[in-house]
N, C-alpha and C. Protein backbone atom coordinates (compact mmCIF):
# COMPACT_ATOMS: atom_id res chain seq x y z
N UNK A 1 134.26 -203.35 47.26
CA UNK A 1 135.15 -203.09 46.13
C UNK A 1 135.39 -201.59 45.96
N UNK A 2 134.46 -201.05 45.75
CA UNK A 2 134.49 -199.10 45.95
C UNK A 2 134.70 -198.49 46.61
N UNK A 3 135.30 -199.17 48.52
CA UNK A 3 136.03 -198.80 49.23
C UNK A 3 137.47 -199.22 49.01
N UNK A 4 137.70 -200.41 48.65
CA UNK A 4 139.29 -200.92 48.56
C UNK A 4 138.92 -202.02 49.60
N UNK A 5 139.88 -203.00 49.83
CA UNK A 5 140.01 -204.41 50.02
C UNK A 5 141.47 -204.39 50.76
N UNK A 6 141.06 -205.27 51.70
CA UNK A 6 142.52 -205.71 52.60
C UNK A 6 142.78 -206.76 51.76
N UNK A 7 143.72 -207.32 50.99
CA UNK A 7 144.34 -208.45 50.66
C UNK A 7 145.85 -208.83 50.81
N UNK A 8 146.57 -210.16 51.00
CA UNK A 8 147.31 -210.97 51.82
C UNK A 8 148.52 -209.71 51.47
N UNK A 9 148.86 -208.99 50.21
CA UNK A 9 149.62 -208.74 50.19
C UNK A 9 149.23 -206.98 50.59
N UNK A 10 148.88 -206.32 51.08
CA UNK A 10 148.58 -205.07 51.10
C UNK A 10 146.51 -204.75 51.09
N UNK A 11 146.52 -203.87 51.15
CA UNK A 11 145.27 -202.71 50.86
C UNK A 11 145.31 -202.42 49.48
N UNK A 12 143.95 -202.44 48.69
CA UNK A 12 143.85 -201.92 46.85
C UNK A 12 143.08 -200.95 47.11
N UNK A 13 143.58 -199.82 46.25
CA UNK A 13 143.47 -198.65 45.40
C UNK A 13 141.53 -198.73 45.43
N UNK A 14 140.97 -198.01 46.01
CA UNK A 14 139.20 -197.86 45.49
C UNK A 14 138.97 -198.28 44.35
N UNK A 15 138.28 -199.15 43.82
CA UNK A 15 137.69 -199.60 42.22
C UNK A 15 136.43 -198.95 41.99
N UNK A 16 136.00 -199.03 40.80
CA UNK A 16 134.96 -198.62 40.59
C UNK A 16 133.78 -199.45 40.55
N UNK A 17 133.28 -200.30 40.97
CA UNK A 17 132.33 -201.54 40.30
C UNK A 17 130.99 -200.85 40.19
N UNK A 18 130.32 -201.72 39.27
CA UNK A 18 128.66 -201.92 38.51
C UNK A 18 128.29 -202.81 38.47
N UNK A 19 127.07 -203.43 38.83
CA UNK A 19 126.60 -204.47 38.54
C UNK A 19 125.60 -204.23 37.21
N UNK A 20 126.00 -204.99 36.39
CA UNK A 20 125.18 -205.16 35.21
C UNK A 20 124.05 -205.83 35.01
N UNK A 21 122.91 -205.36 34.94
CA UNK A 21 121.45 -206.14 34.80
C UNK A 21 121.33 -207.11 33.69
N UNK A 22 122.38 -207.22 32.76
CA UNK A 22 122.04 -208.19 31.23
C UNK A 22 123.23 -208.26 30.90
N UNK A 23 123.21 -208.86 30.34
CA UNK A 23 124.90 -209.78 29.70
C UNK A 23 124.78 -208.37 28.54
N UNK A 24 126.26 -207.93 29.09
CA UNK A 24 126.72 -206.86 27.56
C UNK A 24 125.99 -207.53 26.28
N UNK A 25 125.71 -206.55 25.13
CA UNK A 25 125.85 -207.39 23.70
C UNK A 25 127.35 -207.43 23.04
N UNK A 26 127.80 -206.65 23.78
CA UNK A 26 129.56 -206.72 22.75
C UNK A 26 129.86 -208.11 23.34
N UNK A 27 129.66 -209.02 24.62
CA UNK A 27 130.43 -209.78 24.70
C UNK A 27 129.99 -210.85 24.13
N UNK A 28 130.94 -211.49 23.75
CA UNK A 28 131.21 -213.09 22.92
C UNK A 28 130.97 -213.99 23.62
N UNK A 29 130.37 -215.29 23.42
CA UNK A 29 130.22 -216.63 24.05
C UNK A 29 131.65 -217.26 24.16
N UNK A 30 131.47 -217.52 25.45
CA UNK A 30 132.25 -218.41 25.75
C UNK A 30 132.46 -219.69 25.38
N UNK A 31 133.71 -220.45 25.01
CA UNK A 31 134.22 -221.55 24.26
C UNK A 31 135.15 -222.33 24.96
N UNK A 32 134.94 -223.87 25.62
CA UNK A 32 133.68 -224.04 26.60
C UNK A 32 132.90 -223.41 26.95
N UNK A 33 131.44 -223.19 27.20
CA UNK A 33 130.62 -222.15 28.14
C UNK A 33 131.22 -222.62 29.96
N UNK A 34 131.02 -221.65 30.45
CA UNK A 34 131.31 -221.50 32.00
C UNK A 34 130.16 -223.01 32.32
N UNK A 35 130.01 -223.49 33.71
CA UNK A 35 129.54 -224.73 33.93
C UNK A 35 128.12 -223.73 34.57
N UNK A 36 127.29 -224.18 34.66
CA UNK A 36 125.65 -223.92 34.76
C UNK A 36 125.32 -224.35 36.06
N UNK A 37 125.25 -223.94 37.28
CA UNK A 37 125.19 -224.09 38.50
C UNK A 37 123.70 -223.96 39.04
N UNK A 38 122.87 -224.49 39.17
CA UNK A 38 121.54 -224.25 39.22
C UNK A 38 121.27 -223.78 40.43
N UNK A 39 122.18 -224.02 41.71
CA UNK A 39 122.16 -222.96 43.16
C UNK A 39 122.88 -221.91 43.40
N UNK A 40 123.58 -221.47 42.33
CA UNK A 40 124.62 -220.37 42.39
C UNK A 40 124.11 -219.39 41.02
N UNK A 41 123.42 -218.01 41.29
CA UNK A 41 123.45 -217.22 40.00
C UNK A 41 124.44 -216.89 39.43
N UNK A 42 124.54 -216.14 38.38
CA UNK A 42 125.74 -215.71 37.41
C UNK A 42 125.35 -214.09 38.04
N UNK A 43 126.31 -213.39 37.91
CA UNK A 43 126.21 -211.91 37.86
C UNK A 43 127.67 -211.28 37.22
N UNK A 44 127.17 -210.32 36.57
CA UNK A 44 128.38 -209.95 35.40
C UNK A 44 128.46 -208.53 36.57
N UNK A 45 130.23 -207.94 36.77
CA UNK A 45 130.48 -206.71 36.80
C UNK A 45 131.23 -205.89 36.30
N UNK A 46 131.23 -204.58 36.21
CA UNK A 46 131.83 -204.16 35.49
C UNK A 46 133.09 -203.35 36.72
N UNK A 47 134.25 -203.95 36.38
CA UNK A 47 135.15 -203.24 37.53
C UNK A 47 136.71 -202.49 37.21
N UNK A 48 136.42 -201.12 37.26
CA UNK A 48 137.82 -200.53 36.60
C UNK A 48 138.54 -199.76 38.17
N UNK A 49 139.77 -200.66 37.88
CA UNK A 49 141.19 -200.55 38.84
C UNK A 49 142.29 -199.74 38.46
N UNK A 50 143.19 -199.09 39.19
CA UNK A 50 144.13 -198.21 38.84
C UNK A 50 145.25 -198.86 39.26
N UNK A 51 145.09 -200.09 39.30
CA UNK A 51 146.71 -200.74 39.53
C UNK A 51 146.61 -202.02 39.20
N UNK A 52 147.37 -202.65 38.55
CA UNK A 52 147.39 -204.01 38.18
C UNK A 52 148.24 -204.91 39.15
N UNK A 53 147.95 -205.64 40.43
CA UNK A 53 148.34 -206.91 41.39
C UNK A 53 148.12 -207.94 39.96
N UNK A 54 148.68 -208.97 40.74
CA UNK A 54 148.63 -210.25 40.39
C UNK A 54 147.46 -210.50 40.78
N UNK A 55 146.42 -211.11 39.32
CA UNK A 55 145.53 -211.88 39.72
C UNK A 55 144.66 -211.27 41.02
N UNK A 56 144.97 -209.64 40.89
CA UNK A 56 143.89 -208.68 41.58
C UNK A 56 142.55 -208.42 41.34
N UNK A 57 142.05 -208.60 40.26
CA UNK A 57 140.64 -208.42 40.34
C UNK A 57 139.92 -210.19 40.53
N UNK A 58 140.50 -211.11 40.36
CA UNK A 58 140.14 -212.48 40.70
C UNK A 58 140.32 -212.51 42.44
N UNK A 59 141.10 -211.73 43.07
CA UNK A 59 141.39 -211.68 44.38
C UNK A 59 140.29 -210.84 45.15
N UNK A 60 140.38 -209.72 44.67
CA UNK A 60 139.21 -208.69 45.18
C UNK A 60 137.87 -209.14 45.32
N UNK A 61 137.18 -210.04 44.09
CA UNK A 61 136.05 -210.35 43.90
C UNK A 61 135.49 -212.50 44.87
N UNK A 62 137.00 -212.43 44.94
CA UNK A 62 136.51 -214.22 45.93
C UNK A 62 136.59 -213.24 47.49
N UNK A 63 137.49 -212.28 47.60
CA UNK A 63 137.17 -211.68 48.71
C UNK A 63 135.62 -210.76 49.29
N UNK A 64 134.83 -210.47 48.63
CA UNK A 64 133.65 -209.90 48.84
C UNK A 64 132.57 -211.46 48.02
N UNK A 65 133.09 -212.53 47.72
CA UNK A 65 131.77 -213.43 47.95
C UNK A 65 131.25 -213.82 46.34
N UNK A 66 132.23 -213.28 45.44
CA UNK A 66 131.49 -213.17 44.63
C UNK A 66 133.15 -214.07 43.03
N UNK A 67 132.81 -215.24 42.96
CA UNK A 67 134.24 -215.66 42.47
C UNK A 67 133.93 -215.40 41.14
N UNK A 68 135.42 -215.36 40.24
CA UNK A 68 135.24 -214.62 39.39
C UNK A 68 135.48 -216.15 38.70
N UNK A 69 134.43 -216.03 37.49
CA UNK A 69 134.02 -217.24 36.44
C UNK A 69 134.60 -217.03 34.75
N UNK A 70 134.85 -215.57 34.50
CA UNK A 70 135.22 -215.35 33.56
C UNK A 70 135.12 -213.81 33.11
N UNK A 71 136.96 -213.33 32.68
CA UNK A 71 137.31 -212.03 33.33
C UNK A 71 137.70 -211.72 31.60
N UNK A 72 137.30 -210.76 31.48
CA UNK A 72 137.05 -210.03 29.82
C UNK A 72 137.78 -208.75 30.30
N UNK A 73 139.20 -208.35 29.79
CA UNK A 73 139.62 -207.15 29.92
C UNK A 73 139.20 -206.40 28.89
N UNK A 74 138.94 -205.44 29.22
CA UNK A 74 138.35 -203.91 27.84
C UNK A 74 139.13 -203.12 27.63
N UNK A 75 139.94 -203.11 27.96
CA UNK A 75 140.69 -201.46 28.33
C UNK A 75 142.01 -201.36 29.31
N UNK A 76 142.87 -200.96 28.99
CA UNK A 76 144.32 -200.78 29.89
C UNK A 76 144.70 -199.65 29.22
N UNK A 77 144.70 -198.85 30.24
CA UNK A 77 144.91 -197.11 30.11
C UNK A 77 144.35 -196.81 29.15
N UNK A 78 144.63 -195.88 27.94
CA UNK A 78 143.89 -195.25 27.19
C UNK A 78 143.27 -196.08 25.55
N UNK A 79 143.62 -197.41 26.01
CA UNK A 79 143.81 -198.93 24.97
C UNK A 79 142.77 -198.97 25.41
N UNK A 80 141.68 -199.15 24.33
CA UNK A 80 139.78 -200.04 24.37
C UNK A 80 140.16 -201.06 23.46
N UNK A 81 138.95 -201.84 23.83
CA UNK A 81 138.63 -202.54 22.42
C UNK A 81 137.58 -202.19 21.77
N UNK A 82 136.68 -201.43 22.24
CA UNK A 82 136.09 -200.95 21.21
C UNK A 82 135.37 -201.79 19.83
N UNK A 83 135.08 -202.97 20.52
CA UNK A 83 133.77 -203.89 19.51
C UNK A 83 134.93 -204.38 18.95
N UNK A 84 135.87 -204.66 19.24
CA UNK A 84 137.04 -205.60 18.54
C UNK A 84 136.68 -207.67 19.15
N UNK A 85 136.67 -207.81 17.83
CA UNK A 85 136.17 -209.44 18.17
C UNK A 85 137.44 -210.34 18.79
N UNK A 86 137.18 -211.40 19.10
CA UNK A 86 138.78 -212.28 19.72
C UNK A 86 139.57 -212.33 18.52
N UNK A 87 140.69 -211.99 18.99
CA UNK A 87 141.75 -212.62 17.77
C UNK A 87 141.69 -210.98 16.89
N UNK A 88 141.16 -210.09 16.70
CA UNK A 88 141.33 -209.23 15.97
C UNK A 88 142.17 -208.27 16.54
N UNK A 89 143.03 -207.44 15.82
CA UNK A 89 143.75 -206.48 16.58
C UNK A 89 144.10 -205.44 15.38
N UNK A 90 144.86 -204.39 15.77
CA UNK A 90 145.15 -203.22 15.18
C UNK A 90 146.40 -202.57 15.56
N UNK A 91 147.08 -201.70 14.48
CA UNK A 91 147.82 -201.23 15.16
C UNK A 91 147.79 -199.96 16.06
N UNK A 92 148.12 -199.31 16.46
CA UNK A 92 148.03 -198.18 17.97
C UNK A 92 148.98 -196.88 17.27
N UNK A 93 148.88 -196.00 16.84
CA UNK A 93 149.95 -194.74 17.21
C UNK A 93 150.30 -194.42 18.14
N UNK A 94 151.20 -194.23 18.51
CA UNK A 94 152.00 -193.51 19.56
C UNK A 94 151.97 -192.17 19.85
């Protein structure tokens, strides 16, 4: 991922990834929970991209082995959420 990825449609931009040792506390339970796979671990990452593909970071991550179960955006350009719960929002200055 921190080199970049051949995928069907081109080469991606270097990402940054982390693997996270513990489930964030900002994040929220899931509603369904994800399904509980008792031969497959869970591993959360943290991965910031400088270009938005279609369904690129779900692509990047079945390509290195690792499918993506449930994708929490934080941030698009200088936009956080910043401990903002689902459904809450604000307005932005310009």
């Amino acid at each position: 991922l921190c080199a970049g990825l051949a995928l069907n449609d081109g080469p991606t931009l270097p990402a940054k990834a982390r693997c996270l040792r513990v489930v964030p506390d900002w994040l929220w339970e899931r509603d369904p929970p994800n399904r509980m796979r008792k031969s497959v671990p869970d591993s959360f990452i943290e991965l910031t991209i400088r270009e938005g593909r279609n369904r690129q970071v779900r692509r990047m991550t079945a390509a290195v082995g690792l499918p993506t179960l449930r994708l929490v955006r934080i941030a698009i350009g200088p936009y956080r959420l910043d401990g903002m719960a689902p459904g809450q929002w604000r307005e932005e200055v310009a």
